[in-house]
Protein backbone atom coordinates (compact mmCIF):
# COMPACT_ATOMS: atom_id res chain seq x y z
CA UNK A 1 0.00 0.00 0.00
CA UNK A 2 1.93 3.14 -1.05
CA UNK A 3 0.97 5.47 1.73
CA UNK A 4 1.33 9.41 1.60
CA UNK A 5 2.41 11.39 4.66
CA UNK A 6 2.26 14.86 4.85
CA UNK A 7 4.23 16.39 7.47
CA UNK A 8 7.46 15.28 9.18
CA UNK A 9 7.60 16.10 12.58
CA UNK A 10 6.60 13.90 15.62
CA UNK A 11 3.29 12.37 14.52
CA UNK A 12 4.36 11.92 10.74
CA UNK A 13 7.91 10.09 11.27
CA UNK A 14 6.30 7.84 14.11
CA UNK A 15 3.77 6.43 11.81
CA UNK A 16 5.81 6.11 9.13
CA UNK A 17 8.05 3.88 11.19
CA UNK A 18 5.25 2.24 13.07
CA UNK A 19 4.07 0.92 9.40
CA UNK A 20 7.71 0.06 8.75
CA UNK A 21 7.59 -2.32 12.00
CA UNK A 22 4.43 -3.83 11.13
CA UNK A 23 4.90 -4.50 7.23
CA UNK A 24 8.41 -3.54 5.76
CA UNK A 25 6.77 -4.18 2.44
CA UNK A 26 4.24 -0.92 2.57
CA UNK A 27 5.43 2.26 0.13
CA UNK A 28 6.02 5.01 2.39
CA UNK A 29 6.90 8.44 1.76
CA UNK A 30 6.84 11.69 4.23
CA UNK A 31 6.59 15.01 2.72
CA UNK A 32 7.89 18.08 4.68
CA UNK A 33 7.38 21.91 3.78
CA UNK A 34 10.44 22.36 5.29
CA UNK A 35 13.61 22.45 2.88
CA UNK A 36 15.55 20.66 5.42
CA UNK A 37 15.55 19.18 9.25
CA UNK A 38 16.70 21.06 11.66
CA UNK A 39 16.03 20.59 15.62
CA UNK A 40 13.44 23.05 16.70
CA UNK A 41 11.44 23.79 19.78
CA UNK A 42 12.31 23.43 23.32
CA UNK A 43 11.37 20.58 25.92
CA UNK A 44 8.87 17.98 25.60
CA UNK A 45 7.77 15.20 28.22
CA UNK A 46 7.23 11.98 27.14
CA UNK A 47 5.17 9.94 29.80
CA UNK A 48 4.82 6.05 29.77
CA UNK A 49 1.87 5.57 27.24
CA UNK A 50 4.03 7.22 24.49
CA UNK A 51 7.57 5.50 25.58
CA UNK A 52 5.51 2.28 25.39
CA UNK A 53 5.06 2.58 21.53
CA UNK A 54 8.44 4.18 21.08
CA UNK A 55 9.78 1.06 22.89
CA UNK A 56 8.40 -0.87 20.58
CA UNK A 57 9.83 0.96 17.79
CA UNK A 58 12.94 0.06 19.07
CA UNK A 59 14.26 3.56 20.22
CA UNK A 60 13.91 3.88 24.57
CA UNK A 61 17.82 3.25 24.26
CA UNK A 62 18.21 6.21 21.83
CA UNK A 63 16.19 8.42 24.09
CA UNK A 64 17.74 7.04 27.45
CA UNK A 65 21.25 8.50 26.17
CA UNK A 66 19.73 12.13 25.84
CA UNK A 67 16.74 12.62 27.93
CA UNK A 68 16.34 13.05 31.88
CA UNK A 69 13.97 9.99 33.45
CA UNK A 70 11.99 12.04 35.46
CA UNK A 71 10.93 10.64 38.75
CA UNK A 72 8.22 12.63 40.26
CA UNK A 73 5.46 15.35 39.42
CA UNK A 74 5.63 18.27 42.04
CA UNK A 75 3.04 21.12 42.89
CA UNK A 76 4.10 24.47 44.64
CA UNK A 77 2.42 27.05 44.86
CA UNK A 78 3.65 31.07 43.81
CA UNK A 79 4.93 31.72 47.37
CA UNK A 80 7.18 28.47 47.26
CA UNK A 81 5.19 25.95 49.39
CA UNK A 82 5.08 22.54 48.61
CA UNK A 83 1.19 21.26 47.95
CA UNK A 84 1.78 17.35 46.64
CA UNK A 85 4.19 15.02 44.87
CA UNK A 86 3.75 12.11 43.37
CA UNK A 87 6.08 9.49 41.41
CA UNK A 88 6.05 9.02 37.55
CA UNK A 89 7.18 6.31 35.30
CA UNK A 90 8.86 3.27 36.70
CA UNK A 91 8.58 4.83 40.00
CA UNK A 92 4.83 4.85 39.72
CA UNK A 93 5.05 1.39 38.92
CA UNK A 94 4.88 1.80 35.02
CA UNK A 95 6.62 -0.83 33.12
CA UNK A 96 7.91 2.30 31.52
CA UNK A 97 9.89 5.59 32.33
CA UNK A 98 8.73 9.02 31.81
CA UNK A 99 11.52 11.10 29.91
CA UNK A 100 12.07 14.85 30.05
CA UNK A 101 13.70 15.34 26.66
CA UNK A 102 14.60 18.33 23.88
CA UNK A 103 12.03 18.13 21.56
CA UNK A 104 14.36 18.48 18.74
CA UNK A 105 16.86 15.14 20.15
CA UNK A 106 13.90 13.63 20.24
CA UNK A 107 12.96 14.59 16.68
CA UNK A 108 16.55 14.14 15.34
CA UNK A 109 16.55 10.33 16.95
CA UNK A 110 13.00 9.52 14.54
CA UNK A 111 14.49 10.90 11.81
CA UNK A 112 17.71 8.47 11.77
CA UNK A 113 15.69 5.92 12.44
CA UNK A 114 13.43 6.73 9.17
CA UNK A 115 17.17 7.00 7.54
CA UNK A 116 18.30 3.79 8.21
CA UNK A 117 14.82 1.72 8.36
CA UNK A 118 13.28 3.63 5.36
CA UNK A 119 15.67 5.46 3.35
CA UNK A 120 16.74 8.81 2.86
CA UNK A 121 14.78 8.56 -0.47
CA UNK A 122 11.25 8.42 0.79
CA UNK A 123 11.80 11.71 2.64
CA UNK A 124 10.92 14.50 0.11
CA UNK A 125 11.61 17.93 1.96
CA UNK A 126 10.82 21.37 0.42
CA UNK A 127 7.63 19.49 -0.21
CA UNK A 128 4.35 21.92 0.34
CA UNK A 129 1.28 20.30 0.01
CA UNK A 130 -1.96 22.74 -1.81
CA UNK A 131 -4.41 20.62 -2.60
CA UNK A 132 -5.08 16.83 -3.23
CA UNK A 133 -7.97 14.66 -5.28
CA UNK A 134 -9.53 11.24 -4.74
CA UNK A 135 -11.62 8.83 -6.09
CA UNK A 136 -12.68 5.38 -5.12
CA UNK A 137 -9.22 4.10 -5.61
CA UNK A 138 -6.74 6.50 -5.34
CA UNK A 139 -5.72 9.66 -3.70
CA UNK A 140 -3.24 12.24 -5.28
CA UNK A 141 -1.45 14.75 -3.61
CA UNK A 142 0.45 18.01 -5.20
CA UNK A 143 3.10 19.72 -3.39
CA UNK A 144 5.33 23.09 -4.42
CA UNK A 145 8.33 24.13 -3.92
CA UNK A 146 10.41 27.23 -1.82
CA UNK A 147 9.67 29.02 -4.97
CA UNK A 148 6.15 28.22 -5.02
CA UNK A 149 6.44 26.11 -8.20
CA UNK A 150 4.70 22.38 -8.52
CA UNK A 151 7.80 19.94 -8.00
CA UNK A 152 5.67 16.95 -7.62
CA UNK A 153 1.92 15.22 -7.98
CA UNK A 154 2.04 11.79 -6.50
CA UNK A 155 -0.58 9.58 -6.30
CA UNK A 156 -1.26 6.75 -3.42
CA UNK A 157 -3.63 4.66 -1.85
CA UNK A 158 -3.91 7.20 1.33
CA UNK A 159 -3.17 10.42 2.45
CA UNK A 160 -2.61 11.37 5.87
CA UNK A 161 -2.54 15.28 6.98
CA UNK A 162 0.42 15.02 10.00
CA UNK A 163 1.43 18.38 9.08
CA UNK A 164 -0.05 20.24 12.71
CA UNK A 165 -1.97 23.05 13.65
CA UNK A 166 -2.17 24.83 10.16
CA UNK A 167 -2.31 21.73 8.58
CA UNK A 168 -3.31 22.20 4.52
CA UNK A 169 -4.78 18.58 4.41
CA UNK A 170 -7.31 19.73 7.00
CA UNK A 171 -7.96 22.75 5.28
CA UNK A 172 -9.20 21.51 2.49
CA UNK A 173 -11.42 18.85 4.81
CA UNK A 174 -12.97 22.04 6.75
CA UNK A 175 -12.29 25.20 4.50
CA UNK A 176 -14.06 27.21 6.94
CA UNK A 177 -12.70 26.29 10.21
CA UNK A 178 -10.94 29.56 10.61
CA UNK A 179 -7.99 30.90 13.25
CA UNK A 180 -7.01 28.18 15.66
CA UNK A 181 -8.86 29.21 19.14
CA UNK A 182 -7.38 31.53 21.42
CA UNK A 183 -8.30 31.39 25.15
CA UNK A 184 -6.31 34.28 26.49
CA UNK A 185 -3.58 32.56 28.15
CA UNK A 186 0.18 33.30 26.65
CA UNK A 187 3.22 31.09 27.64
CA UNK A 188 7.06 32.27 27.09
CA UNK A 189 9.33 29.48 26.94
CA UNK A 190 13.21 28.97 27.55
CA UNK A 191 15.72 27.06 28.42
CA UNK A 192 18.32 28.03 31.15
CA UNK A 193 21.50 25.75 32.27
CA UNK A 194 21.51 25.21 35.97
CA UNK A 195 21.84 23.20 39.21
CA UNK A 196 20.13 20.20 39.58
CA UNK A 197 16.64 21.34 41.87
CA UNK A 198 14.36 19.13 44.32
CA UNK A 199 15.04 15.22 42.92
CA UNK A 200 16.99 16.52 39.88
CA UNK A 201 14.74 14.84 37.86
CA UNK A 202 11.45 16.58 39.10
CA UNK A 203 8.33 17.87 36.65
CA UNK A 204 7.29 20.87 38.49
CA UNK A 205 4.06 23.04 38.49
CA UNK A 206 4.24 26.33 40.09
CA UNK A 207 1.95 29.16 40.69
CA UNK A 208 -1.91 29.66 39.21
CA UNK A 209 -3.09 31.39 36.84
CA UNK A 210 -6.06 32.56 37.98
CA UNK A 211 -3.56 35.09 40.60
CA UNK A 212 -0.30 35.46 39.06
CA UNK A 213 1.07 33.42 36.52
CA UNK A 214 1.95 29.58 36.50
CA UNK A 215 5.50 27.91 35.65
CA UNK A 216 6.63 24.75 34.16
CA UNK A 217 9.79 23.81 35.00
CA UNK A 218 11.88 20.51 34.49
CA UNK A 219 15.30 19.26 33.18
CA UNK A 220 15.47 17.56 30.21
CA UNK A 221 19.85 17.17 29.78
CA UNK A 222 21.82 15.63 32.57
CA UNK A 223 25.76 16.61 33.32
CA UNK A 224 26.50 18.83 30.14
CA UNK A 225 29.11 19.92 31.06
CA UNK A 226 30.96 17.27 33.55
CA UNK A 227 29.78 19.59 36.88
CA UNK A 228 26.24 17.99 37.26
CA UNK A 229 24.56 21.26 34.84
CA UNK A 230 21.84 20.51 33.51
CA UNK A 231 19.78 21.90 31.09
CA UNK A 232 16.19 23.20 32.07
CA UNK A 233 13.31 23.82 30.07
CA UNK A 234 10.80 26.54 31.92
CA UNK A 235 7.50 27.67 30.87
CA UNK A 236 5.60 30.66 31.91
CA UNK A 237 2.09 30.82 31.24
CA UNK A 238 0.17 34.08 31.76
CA UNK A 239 -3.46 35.56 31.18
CA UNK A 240 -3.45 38.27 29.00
CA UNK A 241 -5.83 39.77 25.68
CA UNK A 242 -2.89 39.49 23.17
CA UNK A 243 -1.95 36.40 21.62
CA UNK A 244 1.85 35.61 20.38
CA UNK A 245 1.75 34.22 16.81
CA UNK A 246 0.56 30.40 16.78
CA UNK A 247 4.72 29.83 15.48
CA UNK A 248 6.61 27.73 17.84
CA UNK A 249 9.50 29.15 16.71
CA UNK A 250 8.46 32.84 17.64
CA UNK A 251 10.97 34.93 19.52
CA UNK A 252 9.55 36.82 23.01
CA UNK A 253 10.96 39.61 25.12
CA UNK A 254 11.10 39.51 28.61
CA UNK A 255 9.91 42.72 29.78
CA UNK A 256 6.36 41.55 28.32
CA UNK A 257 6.30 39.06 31.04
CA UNK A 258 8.64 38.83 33.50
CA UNK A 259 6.83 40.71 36.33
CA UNK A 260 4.26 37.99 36.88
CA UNK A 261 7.74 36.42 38.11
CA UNK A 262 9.65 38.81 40.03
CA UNK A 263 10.35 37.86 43.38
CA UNK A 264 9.91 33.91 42.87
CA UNK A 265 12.99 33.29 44.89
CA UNK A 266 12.67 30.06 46.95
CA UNK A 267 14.89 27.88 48.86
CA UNK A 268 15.14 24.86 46.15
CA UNK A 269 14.91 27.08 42.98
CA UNK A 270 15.09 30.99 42.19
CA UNK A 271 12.59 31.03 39.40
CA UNK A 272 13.27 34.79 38.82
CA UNK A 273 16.88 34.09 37.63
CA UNK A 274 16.00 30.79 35.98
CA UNK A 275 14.38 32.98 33.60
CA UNK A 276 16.68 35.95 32.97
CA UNK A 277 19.21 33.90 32.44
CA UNK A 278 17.70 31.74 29.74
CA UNK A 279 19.89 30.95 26.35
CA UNK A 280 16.52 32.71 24.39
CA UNK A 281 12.70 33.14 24.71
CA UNK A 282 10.14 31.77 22.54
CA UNK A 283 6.59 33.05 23.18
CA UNK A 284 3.64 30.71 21.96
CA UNK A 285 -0.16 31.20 22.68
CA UNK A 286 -2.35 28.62 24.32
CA UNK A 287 -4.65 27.74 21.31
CA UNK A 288 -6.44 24.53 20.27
CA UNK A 289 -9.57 23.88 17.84
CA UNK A 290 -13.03 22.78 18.54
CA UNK A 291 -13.33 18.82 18.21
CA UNK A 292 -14.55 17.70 15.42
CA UNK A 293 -16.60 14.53 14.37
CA UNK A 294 -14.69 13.52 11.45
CA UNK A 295 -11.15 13.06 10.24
CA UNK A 296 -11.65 10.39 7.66
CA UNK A 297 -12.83 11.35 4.11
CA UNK A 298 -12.67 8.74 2.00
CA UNK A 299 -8.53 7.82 1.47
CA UNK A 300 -7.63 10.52 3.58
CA UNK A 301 -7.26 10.76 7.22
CA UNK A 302 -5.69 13.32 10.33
CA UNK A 303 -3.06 12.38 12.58
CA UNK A 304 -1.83 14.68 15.52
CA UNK A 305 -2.17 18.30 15.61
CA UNK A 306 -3.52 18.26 12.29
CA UNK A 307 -6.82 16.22 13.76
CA UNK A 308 -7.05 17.44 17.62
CA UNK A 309 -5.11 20.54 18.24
CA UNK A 310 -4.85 20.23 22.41
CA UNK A 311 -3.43 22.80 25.07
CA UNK A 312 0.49 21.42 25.67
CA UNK A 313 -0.51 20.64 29.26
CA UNK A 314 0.30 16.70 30.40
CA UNK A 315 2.68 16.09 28.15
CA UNK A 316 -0.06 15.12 25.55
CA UNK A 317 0.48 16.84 22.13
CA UNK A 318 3.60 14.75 21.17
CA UNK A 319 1.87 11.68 23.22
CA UNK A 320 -1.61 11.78 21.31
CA UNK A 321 0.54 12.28 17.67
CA UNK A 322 2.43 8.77 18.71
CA UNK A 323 -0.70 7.06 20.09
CA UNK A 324 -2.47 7.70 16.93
CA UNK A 325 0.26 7.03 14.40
CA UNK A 326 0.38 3.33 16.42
CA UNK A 327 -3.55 2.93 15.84
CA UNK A 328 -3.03 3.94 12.39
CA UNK A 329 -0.38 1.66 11.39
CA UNK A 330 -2.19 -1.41 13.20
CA UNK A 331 -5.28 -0.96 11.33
CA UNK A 332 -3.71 0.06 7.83
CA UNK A 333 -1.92 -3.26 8.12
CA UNK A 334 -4.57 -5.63 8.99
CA UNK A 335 -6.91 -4.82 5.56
CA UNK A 336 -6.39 -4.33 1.86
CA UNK A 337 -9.32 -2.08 2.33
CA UNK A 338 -7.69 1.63 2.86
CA UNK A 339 -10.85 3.41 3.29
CA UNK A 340 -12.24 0.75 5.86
CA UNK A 341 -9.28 1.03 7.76
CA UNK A 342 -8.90 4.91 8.38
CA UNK A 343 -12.47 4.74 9.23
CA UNK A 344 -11.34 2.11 11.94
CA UNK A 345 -8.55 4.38 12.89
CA UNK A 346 -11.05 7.31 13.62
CA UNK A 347 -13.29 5.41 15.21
CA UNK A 348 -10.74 4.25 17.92
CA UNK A 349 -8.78 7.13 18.48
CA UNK A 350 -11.19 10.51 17.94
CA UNK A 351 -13.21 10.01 20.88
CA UNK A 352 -10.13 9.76 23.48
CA UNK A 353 -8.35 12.67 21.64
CA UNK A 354 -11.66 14.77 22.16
CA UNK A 355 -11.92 14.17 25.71
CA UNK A 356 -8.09 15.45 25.99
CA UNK A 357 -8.40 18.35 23.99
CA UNK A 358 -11.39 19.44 26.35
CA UNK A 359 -9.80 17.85 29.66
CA UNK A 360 -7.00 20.10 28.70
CA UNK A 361 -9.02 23.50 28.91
CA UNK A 362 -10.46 22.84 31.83
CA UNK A 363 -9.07 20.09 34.23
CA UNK A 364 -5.01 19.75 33.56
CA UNK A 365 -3.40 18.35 36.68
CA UNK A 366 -2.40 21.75 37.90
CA UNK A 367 -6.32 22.10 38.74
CA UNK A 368 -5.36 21.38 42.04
CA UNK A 369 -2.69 24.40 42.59
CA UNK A 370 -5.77 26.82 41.09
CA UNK A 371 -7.79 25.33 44.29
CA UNK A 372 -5.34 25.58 46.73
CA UNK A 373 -4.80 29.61 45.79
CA UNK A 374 -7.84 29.78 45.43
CA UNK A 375 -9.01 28.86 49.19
CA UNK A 376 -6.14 30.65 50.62
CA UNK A 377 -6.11 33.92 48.32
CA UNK A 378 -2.51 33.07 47.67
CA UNK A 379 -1.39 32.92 51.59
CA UNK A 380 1.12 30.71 53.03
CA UNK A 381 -0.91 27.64 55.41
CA UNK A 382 0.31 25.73 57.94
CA UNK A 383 -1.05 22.43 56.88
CA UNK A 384 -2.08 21.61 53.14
CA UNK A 385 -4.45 19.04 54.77
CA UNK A 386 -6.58 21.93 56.24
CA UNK A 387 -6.53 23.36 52.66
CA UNK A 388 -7.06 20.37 49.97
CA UNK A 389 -7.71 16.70 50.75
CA UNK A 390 -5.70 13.69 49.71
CA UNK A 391 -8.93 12.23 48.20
CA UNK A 392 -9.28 15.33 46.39
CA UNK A 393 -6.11 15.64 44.72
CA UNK A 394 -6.17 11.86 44.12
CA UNK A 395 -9.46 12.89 42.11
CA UNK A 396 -7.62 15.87 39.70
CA UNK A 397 -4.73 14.10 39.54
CA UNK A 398 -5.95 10.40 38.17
CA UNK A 399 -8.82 11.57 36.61
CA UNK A 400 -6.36 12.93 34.41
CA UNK A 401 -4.80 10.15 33.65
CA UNK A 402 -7.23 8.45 32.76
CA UNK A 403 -8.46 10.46 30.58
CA UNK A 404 -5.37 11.20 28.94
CA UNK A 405 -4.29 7.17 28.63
CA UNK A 406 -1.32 6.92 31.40
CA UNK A 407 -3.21 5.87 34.51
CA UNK A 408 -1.50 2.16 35.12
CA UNK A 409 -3.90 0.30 34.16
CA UNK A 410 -4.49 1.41 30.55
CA UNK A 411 -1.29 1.57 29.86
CA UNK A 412 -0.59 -2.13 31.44
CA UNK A 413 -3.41 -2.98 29.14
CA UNK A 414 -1.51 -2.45 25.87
């Protein structure tokens, strides 16, 4: 089945490999806008229900050597006091770790293993899709170049839109979907080299937004330089009416922000310098899309961004790409019928991806610091028992994962 695969980042180049695995006789062939790879973006977490399929593929060795196995989620809130922490991975009893990575290792480790599994020639880059056809049996897809000149039409037996937020194969699905949504929150992101904080390894939420600002802030590089620095990838989210451009690789200035943060100074981290001192700033908005009750049209399907744009909260943008390039794969390789089998696909994966994308507005884990703020109008207490239950955060926090598809048991179940 010569499969088409439009887009080449996370979701795209795990698919194409996950169809590798399963039949090394299928045609495959990525196309990227992009006239060439390059690593981009900053830190990504990547919790046991996506390691679980990447282990499969082979690659938890790959992304050992880079990435920091975090050990523990921790909540503080914007004066410094600890609320609740609670294991992750193999610590939680996973069969597998949780990894605090660099998006673009991560990304540069898929891509050698599409060299050497696939072949450098079924990698077209400075490929732009703008528009595509079908009919009962085929699907073709035309792509220009830099220059804005056609440099191909190729025709298949599927087309899958993995090409993310402002994907063009969903365009042409919904020509009238519009801007992505934005729901006034802004983040700033950056990456600062520092001491090792709390476990060393620790995913930490601080702050709400709902009174100040909230940060995300873990390691994702052990030992870079042979004194224990590591590299740490922050986060600072913030409500405001202006929205960054929806461009991950957007630049952002400090002043526009760093206010929210001034005066963060606690005994295991001074979050105040952790940002000034960042290599750069990247400013992104929180957007998403409405769910939608379709992906599949006849030979052509969604995958990733391109089919559930979510909030990156959970570590579930990269993780619902990699779930649903796994589903794809399994059911692409279990019928000669294409059409039957995307419709499988979405039929499996749309309804969990809808429940994260709304979970994600309105119930991440960091629901609990919101509360806790909340009930104490940002004051220190002397007992977080007084403040929050344990059967309440036990609620926030594995309702979420359930939802999202890393509670132990569904991932156990795979």
């Amino acid at each position: 089945m010569k499969t088409l695969i439009n887009g080449g980042g996370i979701g795209g180049l795990t698919l194409a490999l996950s169809l590798q695995a399963r039949s090394p006789d299928f045609d495959i062939h990525v196309y990227e806008a992009a006239a060439e790879f390059k690593p981009l973006g900053l830190g990504i977490n990547l919790m046991p229900h996506a390691i679980r399929v990447l282990a499969e593929l082979g690659l938890s060795e790959g992304l050992a050597e880079v990435a920091v196995e975090a050990k523990e989620f921790a909540f503080f809130t914007s004066n410094g006091q600890h609320i609740y922490s609670e294991p992750t991975g193999l610590r939680a009893g996973h069969a597998y770790p949780h990894f605090s990575i660099h998006r673009g290792e991560f990304h540069s480790i898929l891509y050698a293993a599409f060299l050497e599994r696939i072949g450098a020639d079924r990698i077209h880059v400075g490929h732009r899709l703008t528009e595509f056809a079908q009919d009962d049996t085929t699907v073709t897809a035309t792509f220009v170049g830099p220059e804005g000149v056609e440099v191909a039409r190729v025709t298949g037996d599927v087309l899958v839109g993995a090409d993310g937020l402002h994907s063009a194969v969903r365009k042409q699905l919904y020509p009238n979907q519009g801007d992505p949504v934005f729901h006034g929150i802004n983040m700033w992101r950056g990456v600062t080299r520092g001491k090792p904080f709390l476990s060393g390894a620790s995913a930490t939420r601080i702050g709400a937004l709902n009174r100040t600002g909230k940060l995300v802030v873990y390691p994702m590089c052990d030992d870079i330089d042979g004194e224990g620095t590591q590299l740490i990838n922050w986060v600072a989210e913030v409500l405001t009416d202006e929205a960054s451009p929806t461009d991950w690789s957007a630049p952002g200035q400090l002043e526009d922000f760093i206010h929210h943060f001034e005066g963060w100074r606690f005994e295991w981290l001074d979050c105040e310098a952790l940002i000034r001192n960042s290599d750069s700033i990247l400013s992104y908005p929180m957007a998403d899309r409405d769910p939608v009750d379709r992906w599949t049209f006849g030979r052509t399907t969604l995958l990733g961004d391109a089919a559930h744009p979510m909030y990156p909260r959970g570590g579930n943008g990269a993780a619902q790409a990699i779930l649903d390039a796994e589903a794809l794969a399994k059911h692409l390789t279990v019928t000669d019928d294409a059409a039957v089998a995307l419709t499988a696909y979405e039929g499996e994966r749309l309804p969990i991806t809808n429940r994260v994308v709304l979970a994600n507005r309105s119930m991440p884990p960091d629901t609990l610091i919101d509360l806790v703020e909340e009930r104490t109008g940002g004051k220190r207490f002397e007992n977080v028992e007084d403040v929050i239950s344990a059967e309440e955060i036990e609620t926030i926090s594995k309702g979420y994962q359930r939802v999202a598809g890393y509670d132990k048991g569904t991932v156990a179940s795979k």
